[in-house]
PDB file of N, CA and C in Angstrom:
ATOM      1  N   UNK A   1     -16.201 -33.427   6.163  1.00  0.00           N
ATOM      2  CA  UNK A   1     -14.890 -33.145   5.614  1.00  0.00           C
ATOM      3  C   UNK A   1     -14.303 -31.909   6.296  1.00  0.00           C
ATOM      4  N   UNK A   2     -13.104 -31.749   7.143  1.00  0.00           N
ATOM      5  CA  UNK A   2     -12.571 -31.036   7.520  1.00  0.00           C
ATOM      6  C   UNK A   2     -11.803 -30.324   6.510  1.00  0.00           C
ATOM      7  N   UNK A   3     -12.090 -28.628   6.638  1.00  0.00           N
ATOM      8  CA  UNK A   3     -11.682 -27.771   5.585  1.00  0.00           C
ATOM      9  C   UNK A   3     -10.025 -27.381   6.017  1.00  0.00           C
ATOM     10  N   UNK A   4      -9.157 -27.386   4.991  1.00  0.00           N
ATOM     11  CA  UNK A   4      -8.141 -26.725   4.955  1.00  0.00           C
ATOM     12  C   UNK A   4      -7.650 -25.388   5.845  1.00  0.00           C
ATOM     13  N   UNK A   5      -6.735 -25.341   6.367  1.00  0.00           N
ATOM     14  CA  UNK A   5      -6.396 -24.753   7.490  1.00  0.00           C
ATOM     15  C   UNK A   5      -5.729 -23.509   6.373  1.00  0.00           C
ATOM     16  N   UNK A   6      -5.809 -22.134   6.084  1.00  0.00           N
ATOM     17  CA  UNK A   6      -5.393 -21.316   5.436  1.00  0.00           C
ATOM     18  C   UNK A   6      -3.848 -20.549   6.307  1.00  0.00           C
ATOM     19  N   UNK A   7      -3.081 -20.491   5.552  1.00  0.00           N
ATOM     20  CA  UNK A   7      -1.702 -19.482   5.934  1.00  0.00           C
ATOM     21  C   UNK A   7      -1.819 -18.464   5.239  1.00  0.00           C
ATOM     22  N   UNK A   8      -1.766 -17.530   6.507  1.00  0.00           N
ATOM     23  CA  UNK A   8      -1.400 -15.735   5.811  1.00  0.00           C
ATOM     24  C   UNK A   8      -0.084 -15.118   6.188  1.00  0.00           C
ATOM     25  N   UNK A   9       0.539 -14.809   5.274  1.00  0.00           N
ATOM     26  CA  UNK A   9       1.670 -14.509   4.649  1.00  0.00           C
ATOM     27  C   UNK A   9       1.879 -13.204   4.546  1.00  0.00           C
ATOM     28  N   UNK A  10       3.351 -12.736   4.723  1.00  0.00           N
ATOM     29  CA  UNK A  10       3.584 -11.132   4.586  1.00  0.00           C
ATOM     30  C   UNK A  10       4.891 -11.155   4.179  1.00  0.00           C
ATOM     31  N   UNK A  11       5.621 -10.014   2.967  1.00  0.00           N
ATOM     32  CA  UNK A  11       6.657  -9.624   2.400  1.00  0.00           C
ATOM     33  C   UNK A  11       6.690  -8.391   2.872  1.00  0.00           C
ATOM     34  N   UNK A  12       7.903  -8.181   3.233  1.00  0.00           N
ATOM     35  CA  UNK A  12       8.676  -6.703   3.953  1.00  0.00           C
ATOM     36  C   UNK A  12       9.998  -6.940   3.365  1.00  0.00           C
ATOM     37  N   UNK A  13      10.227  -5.427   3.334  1.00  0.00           N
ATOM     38  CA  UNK A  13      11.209  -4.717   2.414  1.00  0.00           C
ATOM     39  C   UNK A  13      12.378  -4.970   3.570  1.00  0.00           C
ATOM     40  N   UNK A  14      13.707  -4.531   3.267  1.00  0.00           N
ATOM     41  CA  UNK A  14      14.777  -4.661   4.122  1.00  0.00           C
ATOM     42  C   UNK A  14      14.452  -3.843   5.423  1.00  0.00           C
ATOM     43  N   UNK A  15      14.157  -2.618   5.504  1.00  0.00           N
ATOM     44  CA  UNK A  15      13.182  -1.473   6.176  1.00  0.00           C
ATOM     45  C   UNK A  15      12.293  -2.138   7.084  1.00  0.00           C
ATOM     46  N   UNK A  16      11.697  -3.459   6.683  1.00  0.00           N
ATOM     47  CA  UNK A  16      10.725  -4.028   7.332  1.00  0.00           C
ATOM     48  C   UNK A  16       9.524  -3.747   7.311  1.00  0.00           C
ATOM     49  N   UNK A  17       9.006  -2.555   6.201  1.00  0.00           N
ATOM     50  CA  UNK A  17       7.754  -2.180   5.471  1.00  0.00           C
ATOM     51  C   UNK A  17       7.205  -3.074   4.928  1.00  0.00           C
ATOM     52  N   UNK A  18       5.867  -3.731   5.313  1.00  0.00           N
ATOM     53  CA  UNK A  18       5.439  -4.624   4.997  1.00  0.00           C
ATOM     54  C   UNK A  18       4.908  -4.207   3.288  1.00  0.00           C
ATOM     55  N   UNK A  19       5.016  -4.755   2.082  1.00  0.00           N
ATOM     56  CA  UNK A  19       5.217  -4.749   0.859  1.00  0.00           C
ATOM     57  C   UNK A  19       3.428  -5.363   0.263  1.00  0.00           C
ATOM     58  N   UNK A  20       3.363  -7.030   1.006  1.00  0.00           N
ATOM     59  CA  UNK A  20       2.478  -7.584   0.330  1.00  0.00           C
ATOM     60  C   UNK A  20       1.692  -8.365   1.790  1.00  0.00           C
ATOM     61  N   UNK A  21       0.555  -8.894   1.864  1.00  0.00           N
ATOM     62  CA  UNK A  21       0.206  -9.746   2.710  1.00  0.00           C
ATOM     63  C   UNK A  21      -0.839 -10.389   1.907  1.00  0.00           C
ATOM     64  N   UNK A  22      -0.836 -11.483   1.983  1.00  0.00           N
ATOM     65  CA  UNK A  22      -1.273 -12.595   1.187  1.00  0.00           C
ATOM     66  C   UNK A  22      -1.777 -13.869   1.635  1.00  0.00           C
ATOM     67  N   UNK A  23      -2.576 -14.690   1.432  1.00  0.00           N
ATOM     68  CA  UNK A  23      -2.969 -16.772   2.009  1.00  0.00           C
ATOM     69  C   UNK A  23      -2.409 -17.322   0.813  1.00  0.00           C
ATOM     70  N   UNK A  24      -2.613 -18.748   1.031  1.00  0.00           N
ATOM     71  CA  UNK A  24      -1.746 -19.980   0.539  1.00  0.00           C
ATOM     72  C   UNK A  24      -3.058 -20.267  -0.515  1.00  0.00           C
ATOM     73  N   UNK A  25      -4.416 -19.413  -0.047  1.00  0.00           N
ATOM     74  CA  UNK A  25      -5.567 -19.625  -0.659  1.00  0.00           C
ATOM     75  C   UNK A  25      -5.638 -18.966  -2.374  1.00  0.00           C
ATOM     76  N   UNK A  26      -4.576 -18.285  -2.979  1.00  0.00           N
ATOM     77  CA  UNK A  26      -4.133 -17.561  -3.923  1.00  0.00           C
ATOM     78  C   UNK A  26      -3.191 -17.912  -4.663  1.00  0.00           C
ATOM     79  N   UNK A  27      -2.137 -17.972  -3.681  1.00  0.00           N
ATOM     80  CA  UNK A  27      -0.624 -18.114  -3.761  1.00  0.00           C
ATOM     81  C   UNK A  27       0.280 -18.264  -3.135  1.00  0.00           C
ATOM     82  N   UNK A  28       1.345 -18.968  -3.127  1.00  0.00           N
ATOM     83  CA  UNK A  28       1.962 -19.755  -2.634  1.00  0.00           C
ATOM     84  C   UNK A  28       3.024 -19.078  -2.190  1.00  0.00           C
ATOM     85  N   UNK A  29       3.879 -18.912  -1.221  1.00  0.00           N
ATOM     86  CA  UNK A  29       4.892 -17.551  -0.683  1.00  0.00           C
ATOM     87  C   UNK A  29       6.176 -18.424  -1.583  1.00  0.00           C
ATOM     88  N   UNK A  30       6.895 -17.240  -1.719  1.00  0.00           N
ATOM     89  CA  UNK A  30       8.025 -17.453  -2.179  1.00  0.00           C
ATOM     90  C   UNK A  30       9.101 -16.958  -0.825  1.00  0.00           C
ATOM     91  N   UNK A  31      10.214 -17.051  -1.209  1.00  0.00           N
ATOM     92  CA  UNK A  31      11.644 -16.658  -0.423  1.00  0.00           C
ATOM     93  C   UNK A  31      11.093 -15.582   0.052  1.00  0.00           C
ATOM     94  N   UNK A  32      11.057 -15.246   1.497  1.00  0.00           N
ATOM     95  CA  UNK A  32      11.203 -13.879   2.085  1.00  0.00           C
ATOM     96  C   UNK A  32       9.898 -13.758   2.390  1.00  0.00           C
ATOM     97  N   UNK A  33       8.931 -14.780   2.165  1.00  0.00           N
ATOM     98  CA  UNK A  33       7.560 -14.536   3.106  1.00  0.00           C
ATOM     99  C   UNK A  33       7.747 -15.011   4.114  1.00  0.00           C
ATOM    100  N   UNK A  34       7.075 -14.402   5.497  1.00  0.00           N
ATOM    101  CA  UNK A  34       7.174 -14.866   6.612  1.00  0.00           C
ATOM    102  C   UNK A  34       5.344 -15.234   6.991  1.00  0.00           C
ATOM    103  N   UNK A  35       5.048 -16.388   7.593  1.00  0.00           N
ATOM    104  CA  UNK A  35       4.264 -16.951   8.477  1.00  0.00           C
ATOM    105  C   UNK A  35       3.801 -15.975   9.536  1.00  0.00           C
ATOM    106  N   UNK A  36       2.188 -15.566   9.485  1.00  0.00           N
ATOM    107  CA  UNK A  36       1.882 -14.753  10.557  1.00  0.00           C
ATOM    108  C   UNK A  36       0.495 -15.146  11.408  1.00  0.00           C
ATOM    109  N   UNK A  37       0.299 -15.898  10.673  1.00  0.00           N
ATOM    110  CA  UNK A  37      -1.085 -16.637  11.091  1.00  0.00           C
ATOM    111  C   UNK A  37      -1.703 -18.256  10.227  1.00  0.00           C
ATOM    112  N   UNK A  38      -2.211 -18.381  10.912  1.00  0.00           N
ATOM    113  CA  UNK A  38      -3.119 -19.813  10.318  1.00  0.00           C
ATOM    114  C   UNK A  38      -4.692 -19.731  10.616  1.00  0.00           C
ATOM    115  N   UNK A  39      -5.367 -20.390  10.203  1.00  0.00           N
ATOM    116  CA  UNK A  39      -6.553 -20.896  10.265  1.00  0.00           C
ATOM    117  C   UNK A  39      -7.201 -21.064   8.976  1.00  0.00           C
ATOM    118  N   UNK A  40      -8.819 -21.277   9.713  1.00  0.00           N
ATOM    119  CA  UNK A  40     -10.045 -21.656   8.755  1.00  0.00           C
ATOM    120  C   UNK A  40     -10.893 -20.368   8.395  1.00  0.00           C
ATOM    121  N   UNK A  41     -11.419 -20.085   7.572  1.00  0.00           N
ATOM    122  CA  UNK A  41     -12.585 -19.045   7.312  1.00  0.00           C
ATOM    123  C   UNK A  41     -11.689 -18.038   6.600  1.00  0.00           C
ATOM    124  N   UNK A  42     -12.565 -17.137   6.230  1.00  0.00           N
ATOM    125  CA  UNK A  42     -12.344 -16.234   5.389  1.00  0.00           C
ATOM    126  C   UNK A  42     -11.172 -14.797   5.396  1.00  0.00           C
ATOM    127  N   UNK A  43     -11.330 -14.884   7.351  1.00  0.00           N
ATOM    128  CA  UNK A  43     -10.000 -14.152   7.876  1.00  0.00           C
ATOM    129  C   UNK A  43      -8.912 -14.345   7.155  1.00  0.00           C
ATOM    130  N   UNK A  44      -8.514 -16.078   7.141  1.00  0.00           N
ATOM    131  CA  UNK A  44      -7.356 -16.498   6.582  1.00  0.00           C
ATOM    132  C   UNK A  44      -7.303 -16.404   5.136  1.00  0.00           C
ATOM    133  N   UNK A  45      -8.588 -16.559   4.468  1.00  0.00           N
ATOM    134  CA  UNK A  45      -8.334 -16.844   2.853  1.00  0.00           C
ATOM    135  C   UNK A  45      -8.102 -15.480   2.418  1.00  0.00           C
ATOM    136  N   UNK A  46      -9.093 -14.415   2.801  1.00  0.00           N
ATOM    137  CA  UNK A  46      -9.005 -12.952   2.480  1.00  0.00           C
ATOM    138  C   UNK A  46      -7.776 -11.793   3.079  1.00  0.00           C
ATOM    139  N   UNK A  47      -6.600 -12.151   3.562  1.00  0.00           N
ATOM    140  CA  UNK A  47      -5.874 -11.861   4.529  1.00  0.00           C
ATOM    141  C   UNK A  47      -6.111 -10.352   4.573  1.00  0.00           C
ATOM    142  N   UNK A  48      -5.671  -9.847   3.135  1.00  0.00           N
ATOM    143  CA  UNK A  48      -5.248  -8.009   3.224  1.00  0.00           C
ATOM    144  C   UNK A  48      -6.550  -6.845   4.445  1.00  0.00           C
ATOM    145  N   UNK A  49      -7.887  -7.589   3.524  1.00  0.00           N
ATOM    146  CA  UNK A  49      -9.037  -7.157   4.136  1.00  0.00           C
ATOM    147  C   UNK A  49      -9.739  -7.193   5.776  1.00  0.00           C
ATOM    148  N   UNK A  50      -8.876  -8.192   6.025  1.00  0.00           N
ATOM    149  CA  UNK A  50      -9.215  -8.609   7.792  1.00  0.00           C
ATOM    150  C   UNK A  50      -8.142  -8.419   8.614  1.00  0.00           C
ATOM    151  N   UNK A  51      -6.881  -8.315   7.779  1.00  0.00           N
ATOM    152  CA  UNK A  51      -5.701  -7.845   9.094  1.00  0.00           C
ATOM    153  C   UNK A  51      -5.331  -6.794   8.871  1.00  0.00           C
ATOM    154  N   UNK A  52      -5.776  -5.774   7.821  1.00  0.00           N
ATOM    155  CA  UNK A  52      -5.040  -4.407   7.469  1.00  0.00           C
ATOM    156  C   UNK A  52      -6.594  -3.579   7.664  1.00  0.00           C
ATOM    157  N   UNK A  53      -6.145  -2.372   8.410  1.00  0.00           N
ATOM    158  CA  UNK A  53      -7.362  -1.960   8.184  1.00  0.00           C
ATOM    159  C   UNK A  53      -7.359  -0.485   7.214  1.00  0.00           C
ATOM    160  N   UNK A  54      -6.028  -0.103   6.775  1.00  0.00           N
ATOM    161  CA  UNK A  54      -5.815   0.663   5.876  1.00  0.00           C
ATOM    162  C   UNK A  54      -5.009   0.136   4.203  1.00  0.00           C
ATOM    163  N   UNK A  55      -4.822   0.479   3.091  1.00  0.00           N
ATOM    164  CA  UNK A  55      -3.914   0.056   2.321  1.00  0.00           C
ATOM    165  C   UNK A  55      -2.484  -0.418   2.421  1.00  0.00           C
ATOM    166  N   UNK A  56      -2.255  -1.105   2.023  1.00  0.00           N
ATOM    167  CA  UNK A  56      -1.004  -1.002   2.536  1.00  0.00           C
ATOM    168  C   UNK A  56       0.325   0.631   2.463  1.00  0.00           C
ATOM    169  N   UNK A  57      -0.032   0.963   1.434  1.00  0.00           N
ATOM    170  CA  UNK A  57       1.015   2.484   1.084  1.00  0.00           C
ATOM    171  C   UNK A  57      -0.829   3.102   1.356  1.00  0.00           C
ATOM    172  N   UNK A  58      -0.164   4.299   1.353  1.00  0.00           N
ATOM    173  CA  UNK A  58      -1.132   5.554   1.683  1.00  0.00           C
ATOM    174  C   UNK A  58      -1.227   6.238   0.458  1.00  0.00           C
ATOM    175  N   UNK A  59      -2.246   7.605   0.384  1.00  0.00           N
ATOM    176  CA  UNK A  59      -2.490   7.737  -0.946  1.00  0.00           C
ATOM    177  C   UNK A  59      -0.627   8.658  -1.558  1.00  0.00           C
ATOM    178  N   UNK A  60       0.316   9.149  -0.903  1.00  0.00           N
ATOM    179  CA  UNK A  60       1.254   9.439  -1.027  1.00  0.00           C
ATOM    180  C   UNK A  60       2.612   7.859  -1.450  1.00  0.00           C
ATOM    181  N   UNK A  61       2.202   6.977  -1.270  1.00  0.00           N
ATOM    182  CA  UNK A  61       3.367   5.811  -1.493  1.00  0.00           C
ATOM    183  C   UNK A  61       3.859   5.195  -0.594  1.00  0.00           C
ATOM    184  N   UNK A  62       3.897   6.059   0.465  1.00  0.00           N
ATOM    185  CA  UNK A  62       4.428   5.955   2.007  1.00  0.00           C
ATOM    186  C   UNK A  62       4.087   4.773   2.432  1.00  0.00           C
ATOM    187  N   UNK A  63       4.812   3.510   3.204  1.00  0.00           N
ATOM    188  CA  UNK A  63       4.428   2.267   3.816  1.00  0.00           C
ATOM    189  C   UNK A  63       2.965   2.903   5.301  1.00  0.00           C
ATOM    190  N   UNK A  64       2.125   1.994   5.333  1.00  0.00           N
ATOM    191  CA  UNK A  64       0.870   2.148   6.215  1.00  0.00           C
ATOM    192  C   UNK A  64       1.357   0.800   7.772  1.00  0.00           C
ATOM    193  N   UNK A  65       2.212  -0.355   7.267  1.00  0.00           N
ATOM    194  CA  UNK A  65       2.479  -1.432   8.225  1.00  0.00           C
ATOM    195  C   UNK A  65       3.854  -1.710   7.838  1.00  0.00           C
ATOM    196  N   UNK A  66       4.285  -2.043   9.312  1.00  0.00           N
ATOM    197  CA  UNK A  66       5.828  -2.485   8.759  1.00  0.00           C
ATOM    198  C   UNK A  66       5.859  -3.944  10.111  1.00  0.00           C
ATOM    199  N   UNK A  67       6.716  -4.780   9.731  1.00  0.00           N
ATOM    200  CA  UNK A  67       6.949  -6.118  10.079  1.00  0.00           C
ATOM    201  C   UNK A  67       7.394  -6.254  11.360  1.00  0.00           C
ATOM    202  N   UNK A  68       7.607  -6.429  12.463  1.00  0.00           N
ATOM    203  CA  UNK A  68       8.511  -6.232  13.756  1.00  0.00           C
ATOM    204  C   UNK A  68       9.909  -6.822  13.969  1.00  0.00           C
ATOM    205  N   UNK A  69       9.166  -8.385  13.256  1.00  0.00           N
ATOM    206  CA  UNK A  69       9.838  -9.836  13.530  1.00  0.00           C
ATOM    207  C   UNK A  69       8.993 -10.588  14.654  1.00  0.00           C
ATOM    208  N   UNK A  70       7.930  -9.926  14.997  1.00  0.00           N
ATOM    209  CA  UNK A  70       7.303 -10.415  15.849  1.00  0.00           C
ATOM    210  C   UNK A  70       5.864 -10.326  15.616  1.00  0.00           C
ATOM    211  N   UNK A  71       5.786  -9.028  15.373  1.00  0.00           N
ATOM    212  CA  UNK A  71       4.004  -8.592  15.263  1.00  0.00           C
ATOM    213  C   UNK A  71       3.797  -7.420  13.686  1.00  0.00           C
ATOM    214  N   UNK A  72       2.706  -7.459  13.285  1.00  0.00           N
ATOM    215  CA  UNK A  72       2.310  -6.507  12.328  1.00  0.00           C
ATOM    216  C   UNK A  72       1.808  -5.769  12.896  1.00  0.00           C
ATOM    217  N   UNK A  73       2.688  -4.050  12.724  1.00  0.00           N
ATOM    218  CA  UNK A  73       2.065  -3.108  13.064  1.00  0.00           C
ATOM    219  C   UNK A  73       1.806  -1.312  12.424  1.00  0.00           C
ATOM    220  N   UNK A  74       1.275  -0.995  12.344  1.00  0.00           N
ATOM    221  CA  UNK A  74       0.884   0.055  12.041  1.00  0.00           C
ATOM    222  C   UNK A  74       1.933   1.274  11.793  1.00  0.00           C
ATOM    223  N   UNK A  75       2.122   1.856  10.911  1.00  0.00           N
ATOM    224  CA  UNK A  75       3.481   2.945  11.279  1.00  0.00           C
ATOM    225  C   UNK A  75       2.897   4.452  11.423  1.00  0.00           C
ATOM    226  N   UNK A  76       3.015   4.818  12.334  1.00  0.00           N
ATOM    227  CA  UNK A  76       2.105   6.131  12.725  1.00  0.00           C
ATOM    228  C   UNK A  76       2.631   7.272  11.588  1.00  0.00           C
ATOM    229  N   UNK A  77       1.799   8.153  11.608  1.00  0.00           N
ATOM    230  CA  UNK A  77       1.524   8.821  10.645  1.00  0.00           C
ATOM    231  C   UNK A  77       3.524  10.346  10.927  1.00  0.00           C
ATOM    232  N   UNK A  78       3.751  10.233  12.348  1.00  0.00           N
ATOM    233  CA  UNK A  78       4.919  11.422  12.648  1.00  0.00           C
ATOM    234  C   UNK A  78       6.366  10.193  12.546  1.00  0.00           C
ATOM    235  N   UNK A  79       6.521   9.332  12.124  1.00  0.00           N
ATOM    236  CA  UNK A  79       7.153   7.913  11.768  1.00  0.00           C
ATOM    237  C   UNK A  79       7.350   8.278  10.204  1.00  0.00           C
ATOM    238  N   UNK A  80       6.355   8.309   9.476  1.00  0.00           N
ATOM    239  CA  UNK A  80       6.548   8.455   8.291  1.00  0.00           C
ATOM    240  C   UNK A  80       7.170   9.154   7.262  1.00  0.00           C
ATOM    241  N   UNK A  81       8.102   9.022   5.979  1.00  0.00           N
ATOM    242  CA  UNK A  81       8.966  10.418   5.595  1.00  0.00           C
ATOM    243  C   UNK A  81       7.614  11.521   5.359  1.00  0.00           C
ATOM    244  N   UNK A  82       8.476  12.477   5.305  1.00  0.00           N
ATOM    245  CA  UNK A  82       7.044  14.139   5.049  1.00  0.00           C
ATOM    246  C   UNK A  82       6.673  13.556   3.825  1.00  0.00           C
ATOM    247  N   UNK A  83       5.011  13.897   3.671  1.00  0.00           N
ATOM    248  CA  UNK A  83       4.281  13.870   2.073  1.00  0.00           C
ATOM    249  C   UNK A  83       4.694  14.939   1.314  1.00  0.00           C
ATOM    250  N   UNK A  84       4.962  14.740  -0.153  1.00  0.00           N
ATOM    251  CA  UNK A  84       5.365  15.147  -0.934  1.00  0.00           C
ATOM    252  C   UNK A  84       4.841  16.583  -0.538  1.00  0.00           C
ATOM    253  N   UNK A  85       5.340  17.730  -1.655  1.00  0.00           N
ATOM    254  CA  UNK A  85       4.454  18.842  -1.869  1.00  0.00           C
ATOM    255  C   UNK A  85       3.573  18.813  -2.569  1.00  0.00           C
ATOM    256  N   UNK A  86       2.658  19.075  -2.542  1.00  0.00           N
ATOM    257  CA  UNK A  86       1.002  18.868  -3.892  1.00  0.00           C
ATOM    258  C   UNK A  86       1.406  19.783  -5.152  1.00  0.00           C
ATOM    259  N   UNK A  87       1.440  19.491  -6.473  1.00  0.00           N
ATOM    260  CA  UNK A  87       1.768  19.791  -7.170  1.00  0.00           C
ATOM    261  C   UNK A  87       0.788  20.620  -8.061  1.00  0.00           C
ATOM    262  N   UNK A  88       1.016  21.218  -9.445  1.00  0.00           N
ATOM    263  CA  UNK A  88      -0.043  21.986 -10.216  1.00  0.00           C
ATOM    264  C   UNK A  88      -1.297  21.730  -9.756  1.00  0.00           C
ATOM    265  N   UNK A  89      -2.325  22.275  -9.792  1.00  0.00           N
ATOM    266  CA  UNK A  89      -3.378  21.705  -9.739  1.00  0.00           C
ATOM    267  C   UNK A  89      -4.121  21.553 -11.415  1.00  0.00           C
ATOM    268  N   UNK A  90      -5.220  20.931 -11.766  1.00  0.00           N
ATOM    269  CA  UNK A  90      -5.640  20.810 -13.001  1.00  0.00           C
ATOM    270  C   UNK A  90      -6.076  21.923 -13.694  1.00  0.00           C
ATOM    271  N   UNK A  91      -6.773  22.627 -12.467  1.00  0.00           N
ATOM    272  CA  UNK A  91      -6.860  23.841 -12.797  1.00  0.00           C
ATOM    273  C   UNK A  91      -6.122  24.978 -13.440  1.00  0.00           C
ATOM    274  N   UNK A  92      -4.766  25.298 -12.508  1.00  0.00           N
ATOM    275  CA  UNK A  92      -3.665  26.081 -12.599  1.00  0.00           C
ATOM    276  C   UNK A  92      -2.741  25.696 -14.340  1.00  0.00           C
ATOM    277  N   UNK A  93      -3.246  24.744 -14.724  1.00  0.00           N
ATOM    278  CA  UNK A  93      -2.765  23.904 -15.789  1.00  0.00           C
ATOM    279  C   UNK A  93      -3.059  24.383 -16.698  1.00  0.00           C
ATOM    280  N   UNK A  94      -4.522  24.164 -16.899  1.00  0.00           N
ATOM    281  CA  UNK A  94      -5.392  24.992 -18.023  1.00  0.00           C
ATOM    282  C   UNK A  94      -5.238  26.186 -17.813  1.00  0.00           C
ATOM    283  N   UNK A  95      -5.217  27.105 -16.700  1.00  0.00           N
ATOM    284  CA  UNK A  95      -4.793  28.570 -17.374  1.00  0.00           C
ATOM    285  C   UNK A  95      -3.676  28.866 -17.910  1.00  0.00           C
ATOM    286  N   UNK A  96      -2.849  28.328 -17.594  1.00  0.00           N
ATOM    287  CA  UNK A  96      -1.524  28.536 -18.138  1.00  0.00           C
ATOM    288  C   UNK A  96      -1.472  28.112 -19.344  1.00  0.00           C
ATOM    289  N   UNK A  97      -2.095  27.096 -19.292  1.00  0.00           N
ATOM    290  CA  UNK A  97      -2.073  26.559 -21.281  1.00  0.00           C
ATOM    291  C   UNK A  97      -3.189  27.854 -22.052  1.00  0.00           C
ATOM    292  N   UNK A  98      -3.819  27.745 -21.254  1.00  0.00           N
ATOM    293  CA  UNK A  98      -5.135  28.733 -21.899  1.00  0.00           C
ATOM    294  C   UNK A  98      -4.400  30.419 -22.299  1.00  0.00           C
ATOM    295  N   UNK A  99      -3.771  30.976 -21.243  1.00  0.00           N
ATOM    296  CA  UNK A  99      -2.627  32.133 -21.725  1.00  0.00           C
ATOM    297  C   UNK A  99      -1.511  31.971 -22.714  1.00  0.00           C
ATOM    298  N   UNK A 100      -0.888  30.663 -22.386  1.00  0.00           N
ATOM    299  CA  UNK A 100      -0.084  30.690 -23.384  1.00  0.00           C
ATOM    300  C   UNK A 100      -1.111  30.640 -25.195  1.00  0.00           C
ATOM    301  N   UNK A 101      -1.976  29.760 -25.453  1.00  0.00           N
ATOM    302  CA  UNK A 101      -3.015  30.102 -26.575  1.00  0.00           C
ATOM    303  C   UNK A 101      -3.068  31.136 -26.630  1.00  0.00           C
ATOM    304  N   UNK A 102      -3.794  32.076 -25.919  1.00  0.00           N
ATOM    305  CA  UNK A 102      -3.986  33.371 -26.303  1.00  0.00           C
ATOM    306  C   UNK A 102      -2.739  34.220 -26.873  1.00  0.00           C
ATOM    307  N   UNK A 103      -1.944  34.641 -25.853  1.00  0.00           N
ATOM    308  CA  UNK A 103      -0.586  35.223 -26.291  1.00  0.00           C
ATOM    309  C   UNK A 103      -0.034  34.694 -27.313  1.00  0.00           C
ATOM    310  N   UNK A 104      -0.159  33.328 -28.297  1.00  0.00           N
ATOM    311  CA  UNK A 104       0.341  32.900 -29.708  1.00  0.00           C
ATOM    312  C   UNK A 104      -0.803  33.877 -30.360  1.00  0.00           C
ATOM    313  N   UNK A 105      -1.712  33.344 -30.423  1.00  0.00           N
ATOM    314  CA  UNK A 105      -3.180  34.227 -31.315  1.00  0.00           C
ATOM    315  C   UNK A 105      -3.050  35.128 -31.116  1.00  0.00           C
ATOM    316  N   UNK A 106      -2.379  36.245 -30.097  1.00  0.00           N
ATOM    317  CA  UNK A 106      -2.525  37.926 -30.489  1.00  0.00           C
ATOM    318  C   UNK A 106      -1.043  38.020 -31.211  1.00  0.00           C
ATOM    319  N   UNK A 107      -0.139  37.179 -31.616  1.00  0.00           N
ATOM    320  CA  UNK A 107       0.912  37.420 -31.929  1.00  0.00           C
ATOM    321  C   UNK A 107       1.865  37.656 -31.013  1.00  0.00           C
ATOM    322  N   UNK A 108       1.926  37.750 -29.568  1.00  0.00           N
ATOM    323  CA  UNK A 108       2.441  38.398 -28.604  1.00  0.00           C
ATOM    324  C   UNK A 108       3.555  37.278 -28.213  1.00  0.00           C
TER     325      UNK A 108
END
């Protein structure tokens, strides 16, 4: 019995940030998926894991692949908008809560 030939699938934003990549082995593309490959084996059924070799967003949100119209490719890291600023830390949190406690309890 000849096994089913798998389609892997990709959604990109207007930007052309690739969004989702997906097989036919899951789910079925809707409007605005584009065709990027075919075959047999697990390449095709498992798509995200064998054609991405990072997440798709980064640990900031930031797109990791964007669409060409031709090829899936990688969006380099000086491409990308600047990462946020790093915010409170957990630490810096609790002291501040921890002073403000105190300064109620001395009355202050």
């Amino acid at each position: 019995m000849e096994e089913k030939k798998r389609k892997v699938y990709i959604e990109a934003n207007p930007a052309g940030e690739v969004t989702r990549i997906f097989s036919d082995a899951f789910e079925q593309p809707g409007a605005g998926a584009v065709l990027i490959d075919e075959g047999n084996g697990d390449r095709y059924a498992h798509a995200q894991s064998h054609y991405l070799a990072k997440d798709i967003r980064d640990e900031y949100g930031r797109a990791n692949y964007r669409w060409t119209g031709e090829a899936l490719e990688e969006i380099p890291e000086a491409e990308k908008p600047a990462a946020p600023a790093p915010g409170r830390s957990e630490l810096e949190i609790l002291r501040e809560t921890v002073d403000m406690l105190v300064i109620s309890a001395l009355g202050g």
